[in-house]
Protein backbone atom coordinates (compact mmCIF):
# COMPACT_ATOMS: atom_id res chain seq x y z
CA UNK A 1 0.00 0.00 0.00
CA UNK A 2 1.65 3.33 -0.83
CA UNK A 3 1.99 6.39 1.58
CA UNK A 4 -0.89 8.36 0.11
CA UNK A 5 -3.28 5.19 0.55
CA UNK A 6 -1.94 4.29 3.73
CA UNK A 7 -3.16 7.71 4.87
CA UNK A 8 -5.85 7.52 3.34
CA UNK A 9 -7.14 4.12 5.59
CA UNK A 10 -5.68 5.54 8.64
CA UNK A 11 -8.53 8.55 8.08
CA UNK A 12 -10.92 6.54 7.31
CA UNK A 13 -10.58 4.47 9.67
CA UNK A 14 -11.44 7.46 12.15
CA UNK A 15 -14.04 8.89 10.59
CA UNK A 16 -15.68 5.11 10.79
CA UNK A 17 -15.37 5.59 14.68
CA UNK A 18 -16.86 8.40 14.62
CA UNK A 19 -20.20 7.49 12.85
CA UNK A 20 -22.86 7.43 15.14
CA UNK A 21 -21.67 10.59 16.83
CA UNK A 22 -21.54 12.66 13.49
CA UNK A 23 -25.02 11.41 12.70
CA UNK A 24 -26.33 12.62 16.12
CA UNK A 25 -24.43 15.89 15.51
CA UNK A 26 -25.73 15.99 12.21
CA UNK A 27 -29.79 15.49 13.31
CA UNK A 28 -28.90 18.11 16.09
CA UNK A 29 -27.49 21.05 14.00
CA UNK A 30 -30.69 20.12 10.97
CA UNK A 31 -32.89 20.51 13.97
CA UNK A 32 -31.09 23.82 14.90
CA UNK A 33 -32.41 25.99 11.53
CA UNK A 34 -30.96 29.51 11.35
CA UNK A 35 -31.03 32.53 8.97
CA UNK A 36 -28.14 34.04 7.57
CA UNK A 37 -25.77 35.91 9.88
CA UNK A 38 -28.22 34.86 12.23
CA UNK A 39 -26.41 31.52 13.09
CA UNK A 40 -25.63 31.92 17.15
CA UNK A 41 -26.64 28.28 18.17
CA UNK A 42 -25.14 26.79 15.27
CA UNK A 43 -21.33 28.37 15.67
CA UNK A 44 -22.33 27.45 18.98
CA UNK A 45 -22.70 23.78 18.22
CA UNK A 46 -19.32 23.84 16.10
CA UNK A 47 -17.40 25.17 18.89
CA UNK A 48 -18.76 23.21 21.44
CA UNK A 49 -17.43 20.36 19.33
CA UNK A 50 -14.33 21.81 18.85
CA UNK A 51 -13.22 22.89 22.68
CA UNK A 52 -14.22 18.89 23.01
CA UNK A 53 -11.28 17.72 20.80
CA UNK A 54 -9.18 20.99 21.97
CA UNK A 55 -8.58 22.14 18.64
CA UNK A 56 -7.91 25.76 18.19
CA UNK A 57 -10.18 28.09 16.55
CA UNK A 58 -11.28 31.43 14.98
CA UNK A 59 -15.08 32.37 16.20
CA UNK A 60 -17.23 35.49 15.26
CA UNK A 61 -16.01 35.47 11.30
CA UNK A 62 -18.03 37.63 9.64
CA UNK A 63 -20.81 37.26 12.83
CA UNK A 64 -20.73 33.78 13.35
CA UNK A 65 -18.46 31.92 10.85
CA UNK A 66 -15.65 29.81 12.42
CA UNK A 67 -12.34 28.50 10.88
CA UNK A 68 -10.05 25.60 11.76
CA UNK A 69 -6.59 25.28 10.45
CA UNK A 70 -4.68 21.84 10.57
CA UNK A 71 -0.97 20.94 9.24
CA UNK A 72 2.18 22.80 9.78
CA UNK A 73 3.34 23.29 6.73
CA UNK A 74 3.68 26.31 4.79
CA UNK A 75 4.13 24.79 1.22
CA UNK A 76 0.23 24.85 0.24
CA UNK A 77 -2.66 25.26 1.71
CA UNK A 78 -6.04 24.02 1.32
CA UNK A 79 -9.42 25.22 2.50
CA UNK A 80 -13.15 23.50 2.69
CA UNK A 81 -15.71 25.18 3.08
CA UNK A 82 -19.49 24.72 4.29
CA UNK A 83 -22.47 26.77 4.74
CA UNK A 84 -24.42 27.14 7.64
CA UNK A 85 -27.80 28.62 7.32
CA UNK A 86 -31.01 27.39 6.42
CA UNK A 87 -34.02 28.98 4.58
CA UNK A 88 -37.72 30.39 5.27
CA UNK A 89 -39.75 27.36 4.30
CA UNK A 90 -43.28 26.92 4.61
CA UNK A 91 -44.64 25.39 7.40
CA UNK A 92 -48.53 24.69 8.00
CA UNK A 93 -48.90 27.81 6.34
CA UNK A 94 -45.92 29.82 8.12
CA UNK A 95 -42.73 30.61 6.80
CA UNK A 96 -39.92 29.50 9.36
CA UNK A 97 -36.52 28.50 9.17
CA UNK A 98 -35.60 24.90 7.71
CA UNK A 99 -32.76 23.18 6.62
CA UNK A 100 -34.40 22.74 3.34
CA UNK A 101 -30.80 23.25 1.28
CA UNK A 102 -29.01 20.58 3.42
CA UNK A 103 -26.66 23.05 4.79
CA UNK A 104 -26.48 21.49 8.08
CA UNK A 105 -25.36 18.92 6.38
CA UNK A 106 -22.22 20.54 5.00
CA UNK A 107 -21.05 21.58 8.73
CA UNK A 108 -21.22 18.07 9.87
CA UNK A 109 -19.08 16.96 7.28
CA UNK A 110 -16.84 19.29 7.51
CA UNK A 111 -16.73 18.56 11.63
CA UNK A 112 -16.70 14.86 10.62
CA UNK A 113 -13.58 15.66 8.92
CA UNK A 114 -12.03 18.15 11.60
CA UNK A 115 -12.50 15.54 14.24
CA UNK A 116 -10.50 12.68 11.82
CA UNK A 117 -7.39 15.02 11.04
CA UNK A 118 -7.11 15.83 14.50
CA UNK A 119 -7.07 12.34 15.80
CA UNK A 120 -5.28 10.51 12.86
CA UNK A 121 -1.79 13.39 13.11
CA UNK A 122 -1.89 12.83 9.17
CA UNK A 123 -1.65 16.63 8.39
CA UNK A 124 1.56 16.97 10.48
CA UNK A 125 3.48 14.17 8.44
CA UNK A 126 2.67 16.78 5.19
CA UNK A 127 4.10 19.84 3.66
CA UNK A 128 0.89 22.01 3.65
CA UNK A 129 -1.99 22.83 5.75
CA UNK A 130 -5.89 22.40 5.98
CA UNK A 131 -8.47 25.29 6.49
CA UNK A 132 -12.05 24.77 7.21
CA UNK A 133 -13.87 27.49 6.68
CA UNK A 134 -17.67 27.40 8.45
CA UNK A 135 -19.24 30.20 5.85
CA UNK A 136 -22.58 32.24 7.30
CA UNK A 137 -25.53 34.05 5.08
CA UNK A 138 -24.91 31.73 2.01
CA UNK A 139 -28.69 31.82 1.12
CA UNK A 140 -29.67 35.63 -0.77
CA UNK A 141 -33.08 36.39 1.40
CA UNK A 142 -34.25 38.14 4.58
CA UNK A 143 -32.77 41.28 3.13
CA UNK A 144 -34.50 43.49 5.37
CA UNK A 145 -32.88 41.79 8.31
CA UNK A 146 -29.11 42.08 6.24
CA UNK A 147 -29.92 45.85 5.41
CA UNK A 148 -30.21 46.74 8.97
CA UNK A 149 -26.96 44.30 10.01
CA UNK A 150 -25.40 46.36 7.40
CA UNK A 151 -26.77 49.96 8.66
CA UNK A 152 -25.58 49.15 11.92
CA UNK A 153 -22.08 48.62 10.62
CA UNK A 154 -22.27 44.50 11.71
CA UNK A 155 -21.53 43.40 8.20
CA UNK A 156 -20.56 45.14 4.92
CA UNK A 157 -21.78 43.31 2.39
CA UNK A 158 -25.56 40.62 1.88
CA UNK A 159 -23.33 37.12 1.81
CA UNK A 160 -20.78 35.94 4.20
CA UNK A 161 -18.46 34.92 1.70
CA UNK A 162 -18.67 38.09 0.14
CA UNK A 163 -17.52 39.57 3.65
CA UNK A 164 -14.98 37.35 4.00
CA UNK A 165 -13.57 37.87 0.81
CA UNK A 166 -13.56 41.59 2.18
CA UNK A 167 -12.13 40.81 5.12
CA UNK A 168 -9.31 38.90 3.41
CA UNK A 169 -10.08 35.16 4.84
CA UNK A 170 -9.25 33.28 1.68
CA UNK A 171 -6.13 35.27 1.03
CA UNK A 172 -3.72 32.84 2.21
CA UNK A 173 -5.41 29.98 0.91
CA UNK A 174 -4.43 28.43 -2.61
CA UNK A 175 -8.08 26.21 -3.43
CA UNK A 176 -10.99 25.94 -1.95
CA UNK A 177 -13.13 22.84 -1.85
CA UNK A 178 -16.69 22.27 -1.22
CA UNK A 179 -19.53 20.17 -1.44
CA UNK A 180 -23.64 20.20 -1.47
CA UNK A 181 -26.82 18.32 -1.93
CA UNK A 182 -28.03 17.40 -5.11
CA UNK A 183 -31.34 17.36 -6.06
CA UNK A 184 -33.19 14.43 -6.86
CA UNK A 185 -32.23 14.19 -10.95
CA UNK A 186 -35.06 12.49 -12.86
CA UNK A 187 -32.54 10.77 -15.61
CA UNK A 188 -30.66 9.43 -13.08
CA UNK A 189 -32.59 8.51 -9.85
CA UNK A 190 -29.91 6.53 -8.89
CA UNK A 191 -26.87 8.57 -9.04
CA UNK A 192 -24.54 9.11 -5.89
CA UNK A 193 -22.77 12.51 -7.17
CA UNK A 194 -22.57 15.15 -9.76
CA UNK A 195 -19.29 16.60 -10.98
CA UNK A 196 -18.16 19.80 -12.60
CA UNK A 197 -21.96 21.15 -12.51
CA UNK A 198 -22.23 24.78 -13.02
CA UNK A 199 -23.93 27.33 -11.19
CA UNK A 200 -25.52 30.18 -12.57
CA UNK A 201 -24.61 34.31 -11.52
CA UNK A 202 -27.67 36.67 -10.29
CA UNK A 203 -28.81 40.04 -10.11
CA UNK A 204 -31.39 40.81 -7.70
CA UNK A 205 -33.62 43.34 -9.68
CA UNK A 206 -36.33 45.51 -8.29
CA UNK A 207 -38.48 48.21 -10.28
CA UNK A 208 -40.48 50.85 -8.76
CA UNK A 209 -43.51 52.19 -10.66
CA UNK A 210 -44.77 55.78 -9.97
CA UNK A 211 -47.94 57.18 -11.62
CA UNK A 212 -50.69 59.38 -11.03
CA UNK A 213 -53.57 58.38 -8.53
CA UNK A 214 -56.96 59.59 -9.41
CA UNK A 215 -60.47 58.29 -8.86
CA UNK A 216 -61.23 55.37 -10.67
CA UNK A 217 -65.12 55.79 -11.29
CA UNK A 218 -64.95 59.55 -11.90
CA UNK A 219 -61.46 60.61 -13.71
CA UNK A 220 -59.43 57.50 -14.33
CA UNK A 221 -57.77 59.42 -17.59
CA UNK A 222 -56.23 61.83 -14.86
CA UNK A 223 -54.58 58.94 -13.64
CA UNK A 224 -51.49 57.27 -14.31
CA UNK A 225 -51.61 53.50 -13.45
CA UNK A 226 -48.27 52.33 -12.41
CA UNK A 227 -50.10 48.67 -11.94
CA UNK A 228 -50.42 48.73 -15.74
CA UNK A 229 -46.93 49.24 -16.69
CA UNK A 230 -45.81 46.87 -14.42
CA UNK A 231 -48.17 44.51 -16.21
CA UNK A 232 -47.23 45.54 -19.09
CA UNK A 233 -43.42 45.13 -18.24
CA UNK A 234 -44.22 41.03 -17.06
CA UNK A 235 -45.08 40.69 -20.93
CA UNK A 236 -42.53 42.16 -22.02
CA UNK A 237 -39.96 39.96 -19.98
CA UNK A 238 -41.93 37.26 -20.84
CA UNK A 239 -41.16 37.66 -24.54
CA UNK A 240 -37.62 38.50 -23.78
CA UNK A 241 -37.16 35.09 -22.88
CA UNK A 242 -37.04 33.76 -26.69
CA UNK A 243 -33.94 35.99 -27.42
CA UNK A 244 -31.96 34.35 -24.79
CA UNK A 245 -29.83 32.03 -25.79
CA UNK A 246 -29.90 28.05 -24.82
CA UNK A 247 -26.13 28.46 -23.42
CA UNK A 248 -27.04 31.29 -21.07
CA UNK A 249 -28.93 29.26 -19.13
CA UNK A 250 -31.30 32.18 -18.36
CA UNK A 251 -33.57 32.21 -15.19
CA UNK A 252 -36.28 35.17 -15.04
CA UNK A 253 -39.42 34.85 -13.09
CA UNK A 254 -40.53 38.06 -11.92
CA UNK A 255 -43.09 38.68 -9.53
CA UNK A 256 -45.37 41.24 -9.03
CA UNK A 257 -44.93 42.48 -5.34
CA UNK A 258 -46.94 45.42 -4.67
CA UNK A 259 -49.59 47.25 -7.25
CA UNK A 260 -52.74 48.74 -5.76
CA UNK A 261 -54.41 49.24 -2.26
CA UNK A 262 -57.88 49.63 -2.99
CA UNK A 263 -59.88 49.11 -6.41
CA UNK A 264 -61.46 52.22 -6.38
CA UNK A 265 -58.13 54.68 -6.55
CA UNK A 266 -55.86 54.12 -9.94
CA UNK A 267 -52.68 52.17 -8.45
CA UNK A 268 -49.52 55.24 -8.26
CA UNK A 269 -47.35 52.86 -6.88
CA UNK A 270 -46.45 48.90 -8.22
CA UNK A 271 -43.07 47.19 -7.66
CA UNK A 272 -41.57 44.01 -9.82
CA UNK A 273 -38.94 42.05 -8.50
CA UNK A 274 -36.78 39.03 -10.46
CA UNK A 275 -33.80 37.73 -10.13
CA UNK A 276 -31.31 36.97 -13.04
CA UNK A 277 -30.00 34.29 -13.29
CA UNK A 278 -26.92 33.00 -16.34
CA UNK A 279 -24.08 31.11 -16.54
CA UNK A 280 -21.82 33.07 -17.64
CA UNK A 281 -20.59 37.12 -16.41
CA UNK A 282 -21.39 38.20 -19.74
CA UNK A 283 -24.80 37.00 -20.55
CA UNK A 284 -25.83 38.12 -17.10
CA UNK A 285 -24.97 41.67 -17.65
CA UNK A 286 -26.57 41.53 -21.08
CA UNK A 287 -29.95 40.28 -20.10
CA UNK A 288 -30.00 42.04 -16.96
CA UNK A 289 -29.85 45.12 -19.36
CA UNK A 290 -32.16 43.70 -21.58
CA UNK A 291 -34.62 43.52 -18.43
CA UNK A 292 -33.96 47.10 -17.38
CA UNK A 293 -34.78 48.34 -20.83
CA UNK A 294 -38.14 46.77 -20.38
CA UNK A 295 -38.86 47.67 -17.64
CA UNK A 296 -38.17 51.56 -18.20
CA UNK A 297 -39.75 51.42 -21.57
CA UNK A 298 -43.02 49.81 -20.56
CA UNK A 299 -43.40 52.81 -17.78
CA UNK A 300 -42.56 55.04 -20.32
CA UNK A 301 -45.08 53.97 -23.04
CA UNK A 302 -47.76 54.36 -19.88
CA UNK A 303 -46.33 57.73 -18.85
CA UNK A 304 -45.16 56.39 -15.71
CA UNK A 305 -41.90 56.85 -14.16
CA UNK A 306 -39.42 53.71 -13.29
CA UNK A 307 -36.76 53.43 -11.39
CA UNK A 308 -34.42 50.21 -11.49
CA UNK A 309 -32.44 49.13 -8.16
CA UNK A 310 -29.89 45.89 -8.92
CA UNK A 311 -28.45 44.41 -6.13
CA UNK A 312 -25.35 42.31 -7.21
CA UNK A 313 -25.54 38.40 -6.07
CA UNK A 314 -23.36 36.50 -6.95
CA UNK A 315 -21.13 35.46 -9.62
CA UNK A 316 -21.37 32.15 -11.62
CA UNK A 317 -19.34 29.24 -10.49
CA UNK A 318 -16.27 28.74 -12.63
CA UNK A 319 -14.85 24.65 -11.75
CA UNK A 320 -11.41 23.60 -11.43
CA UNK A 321 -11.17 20.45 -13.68
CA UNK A 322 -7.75 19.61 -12.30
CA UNK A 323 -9.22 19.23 -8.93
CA UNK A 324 -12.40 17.83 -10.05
CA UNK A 325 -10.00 14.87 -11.54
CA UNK A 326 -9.14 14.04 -7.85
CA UNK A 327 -12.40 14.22 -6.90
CA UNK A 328 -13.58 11.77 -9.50
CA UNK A 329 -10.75 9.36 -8.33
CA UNK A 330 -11.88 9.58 -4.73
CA UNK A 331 -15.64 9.17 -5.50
CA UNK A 332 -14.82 6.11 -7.56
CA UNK A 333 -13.74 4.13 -4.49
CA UNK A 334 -17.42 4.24 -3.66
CA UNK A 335 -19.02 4.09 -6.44
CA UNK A 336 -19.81 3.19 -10.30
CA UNK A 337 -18.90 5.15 -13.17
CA UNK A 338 -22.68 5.21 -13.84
CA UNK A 339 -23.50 6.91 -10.31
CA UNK A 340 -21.67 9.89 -11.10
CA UNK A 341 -23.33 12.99 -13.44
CA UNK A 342 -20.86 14.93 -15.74
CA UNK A 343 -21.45 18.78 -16.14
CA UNK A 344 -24.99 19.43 -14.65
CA UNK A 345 -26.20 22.48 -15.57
CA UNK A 346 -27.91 24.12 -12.89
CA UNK A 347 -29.78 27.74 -12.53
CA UNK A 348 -29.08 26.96 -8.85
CA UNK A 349 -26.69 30.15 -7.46
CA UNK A 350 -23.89 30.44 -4.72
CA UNK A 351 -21.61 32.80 -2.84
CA UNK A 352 -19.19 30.17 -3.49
CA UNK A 353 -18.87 31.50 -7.32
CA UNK A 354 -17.55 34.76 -6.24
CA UNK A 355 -14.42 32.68 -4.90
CA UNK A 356 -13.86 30.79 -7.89
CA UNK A 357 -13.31 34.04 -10.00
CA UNK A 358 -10.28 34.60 -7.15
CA UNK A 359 -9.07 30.43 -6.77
CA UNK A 360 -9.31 27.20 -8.13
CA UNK A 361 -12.11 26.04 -6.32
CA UNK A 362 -14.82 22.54 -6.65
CA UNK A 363 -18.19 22.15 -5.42
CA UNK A 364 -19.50 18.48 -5.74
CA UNK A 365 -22.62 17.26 -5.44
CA UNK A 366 -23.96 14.58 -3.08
CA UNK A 367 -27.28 12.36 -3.47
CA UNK A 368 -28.98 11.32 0.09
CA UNK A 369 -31.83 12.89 0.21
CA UNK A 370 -35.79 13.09 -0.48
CA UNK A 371 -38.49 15.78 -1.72
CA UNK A 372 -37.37 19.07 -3.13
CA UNK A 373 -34.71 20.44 -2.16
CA UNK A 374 -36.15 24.50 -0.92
CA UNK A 375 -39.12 22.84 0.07
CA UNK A 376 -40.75 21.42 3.32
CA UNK A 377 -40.18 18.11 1.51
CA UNK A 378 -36.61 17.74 2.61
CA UNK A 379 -35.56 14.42 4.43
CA UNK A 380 -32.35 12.96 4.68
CA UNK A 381 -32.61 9.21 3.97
CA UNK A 382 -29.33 8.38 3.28
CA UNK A 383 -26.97 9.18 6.37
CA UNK A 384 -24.14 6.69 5.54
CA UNK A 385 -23.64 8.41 1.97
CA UNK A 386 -24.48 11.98 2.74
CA UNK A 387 -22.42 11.97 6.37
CA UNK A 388 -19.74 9.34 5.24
CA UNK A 389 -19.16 8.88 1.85
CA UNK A 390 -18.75 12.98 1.30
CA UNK A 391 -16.45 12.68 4.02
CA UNK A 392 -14.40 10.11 2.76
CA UNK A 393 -14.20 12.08 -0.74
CA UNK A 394 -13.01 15.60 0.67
CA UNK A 395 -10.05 13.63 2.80
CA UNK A 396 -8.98 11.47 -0.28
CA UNK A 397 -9.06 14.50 -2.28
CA UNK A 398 -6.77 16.77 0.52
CA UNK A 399 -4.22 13.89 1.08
CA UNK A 400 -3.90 12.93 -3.03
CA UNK A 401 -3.60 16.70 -3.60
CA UNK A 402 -1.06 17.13 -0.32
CA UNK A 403 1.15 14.24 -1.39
CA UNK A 404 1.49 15.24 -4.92
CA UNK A 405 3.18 18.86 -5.80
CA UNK A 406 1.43 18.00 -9.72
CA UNK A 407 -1.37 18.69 -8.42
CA UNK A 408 -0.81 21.70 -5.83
CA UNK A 409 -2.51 24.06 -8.72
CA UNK A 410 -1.64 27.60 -7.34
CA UNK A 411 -3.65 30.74 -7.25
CA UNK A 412 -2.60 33.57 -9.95
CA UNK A 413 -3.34 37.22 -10.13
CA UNK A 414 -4.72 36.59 -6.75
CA UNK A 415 -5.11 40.18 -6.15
CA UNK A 416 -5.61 41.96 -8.98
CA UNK A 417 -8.62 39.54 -9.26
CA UNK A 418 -9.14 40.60 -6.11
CA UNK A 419 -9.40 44.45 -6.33
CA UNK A 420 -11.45 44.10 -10.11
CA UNK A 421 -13.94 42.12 -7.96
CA UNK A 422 -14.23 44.30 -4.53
CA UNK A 423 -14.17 47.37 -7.52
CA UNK A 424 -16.97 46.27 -10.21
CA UNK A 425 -18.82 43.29 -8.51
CA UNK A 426 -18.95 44.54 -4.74
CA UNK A 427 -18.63 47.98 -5.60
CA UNK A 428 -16.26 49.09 -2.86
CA UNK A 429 -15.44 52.68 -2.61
CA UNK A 430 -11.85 52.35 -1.90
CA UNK A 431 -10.25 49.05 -2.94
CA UNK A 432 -7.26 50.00 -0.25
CA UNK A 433 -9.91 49.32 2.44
CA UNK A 434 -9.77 45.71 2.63
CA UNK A 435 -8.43 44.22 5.79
């Protein structure tokens, strides 16, 4: 057995030890749902675990993200990474926080992993080093919550990678790795893992319509209904979507959120919001022009005035295939070629697509689960595979990658890519203000 694959079973071995306690702490952190930056009992949970194995650690990242480093050595340095809120689902009617994206999943993992470094002494036989980064706000919603975080000065930007990224967190590190649950794939109910998928960019878009109120049964023709053009703008969007192209992997579904009060007054006030969703930079920026255009036309046409407010999201996910190589080594230990899908395209978004325009960086996908994923439906059926297998992917991954400088794929430009993205994605006033 060679060095690397010695390692390997030593790790493994560990991480079987530790099953039924990483499935408990698994059921306990999905039964411990938090919104972004809103994660108290969760970082709690992780470092509670931590001061159990008395392994060092960096709390209050960002408001409550945590990082671990293992390894001594300075050659390279690796980071994983995992999510940690959970969504407003609907509940019996309510909308309450779930772990409805699996994310609690991802911080058992990672802990999982954490807790079988420490105890095997691998890292220290190994010229580089292992970060795990335990990433708040991942999920783009309860913005009214984020706007007053940021108002009060607690956070600078709407995603906690984004603030890390800020704050200079991934600066020393030369790849990041994650991982996430898949949903259920209909041509291939049987598959344990999806490689190289992408993930698409967004734009959160909101238009505000002003018009004229005026009485509806008397002088409607004084009036200027700002419900109409935002009508009118939801057909125009809608036949948009045949210019976009197949490979842009467009998402727009606006909604109408506010347009009227009362029936009897001509509506002065309507607001559409949509996201925008591509996979790629450049067809985001195209059709999210496209969409303002309709948008200020339509009120136009109406006489009514519009005003467009874009929020940035996030940037599409850009995959390392070097790493993903690995990765496909590693997850055919447990399973068939057959189990594994090859470049999923997804209109699915993530804060982790911001870091790949700075690193190489992998996000794999993971089966082990039922219902929708985003929807009350969510069950984990699978622990073994979603708790275990994962696990057993990352490490083989971080040891193959470790023992072999071929593969030690290094960042470049790191920060010039950097200050373009804190300049024109973030929109920082003063690049030089980065910590």
């Amino acid at each position: 057995m060679s060095d690397v694959n010695n390692k390997k079973q030593i790790v493994n071995n560990y991480l079987e030890e530790n099953r039924q306690a990483i499935f408990a702490l698994g059921e306990e952190l999905f039964q411990t749902p938090e919104l972004g930056f809103l994660e108290e009992k969760t970082e709690r949970i992780i470092c509670r675990h931590l001061d159990e194995l008395g392994i060092p650690y960096k709390a209050n990242v960002s408001l409550h993200g945590v990082i671990v480093t293992l390894g001594l050595g300075e050659d390279f340095h690796i980071g994983v990474a995992a999510d940690m809120d959970a969504l407003l689902t609907s509940m019996d009617g309510n909308m309450v926080p779930f772990h409805s994206c699996g994310h609690s999943i991802q911080v058992a993992i990672l802990l999982n992993l954490i807790t079988a470094f420490h105890h095997s002494n691998v890292l220290k036989e190994m010229d580089g080093k292992v970060s795990f980064f335990f990433t708040p706000a991942e999920e783009f919603i309860d913005m009214e919550t984020r706007k007053k975080l940021k108002d009060e000065g607690k956070i600078r930007f709407f995603s906690g990678k984004q603030n890390m990224i800020y704050e200079g967190v991934f600066d020393e590190v030369d790849m990041l790795l994650s991982c996430h649950v898949m949903g259920v794939d209909e041509k291939h109910p049987d598959a344990k893992f999806d490689l190289n998928s992408t993930l698409s960019g967004f734009i959160l878009k909101e238009a505000v319509f002003k018009g004229q109120a005026a009485h509806a049964g008397v002088v409607p023709h004084m009036g200027r209904n700002a419900l109409q053009a935002a009508t009118l703008s939801l057909t125009a969007i809608q036949m948009l979507k045949d210019t976009f192209s197949p490979e842009a992997g467009a998402r727009v579904y606006p909604i109408l959120r506010e347009g009227g009060k009362t029936a009897n007054i001509i509506c002065d006030y309507a607001v559409v919001e949509t996201y925008i969703r591509t996979t790629t930079t450049k067809d985001l920026f195209q059709i999210n022009e496209q969409i303002t255009n309709a948008f200020v036309h339509c009120g136009e046409a109406l006489g009514v005035a519009c005003e467009v407010l874009d929020t940035n999201g996030y940037l599409p996910l850009k995959q390392s295939r070097e790493i993903n190589q690995v990765i496909h080594q590693n997850m055919l230990t447990l399973c068939n070629e057959e189990e594994i899908i090859h470049e999923l395209v997804s209109g699915a978004s993530g804060d982790i697509g911001d870091i790949s325009l700075l690193l190489p960086v992998v996000q794999f996908g993971f089966s082990g689960i039922s219902g929708i994923v985003h929807s009350n439906q969510f069950k984990i059926i699978d622990k073994e595979h979603v708790y275990m297998d994962t696990a057993k992917v990352l490490a083989g991954t971080i040891l193959d990658i470790l023992s072999d400088k071929s593969l030690q794929k290094k960042k470049e430009g790191y920060q010039e890519k950097k200050e373009y993205y804190l300049n024109n994605w973030l929109k920082v006033e003063d690049c030089n203000d980065t910590r």
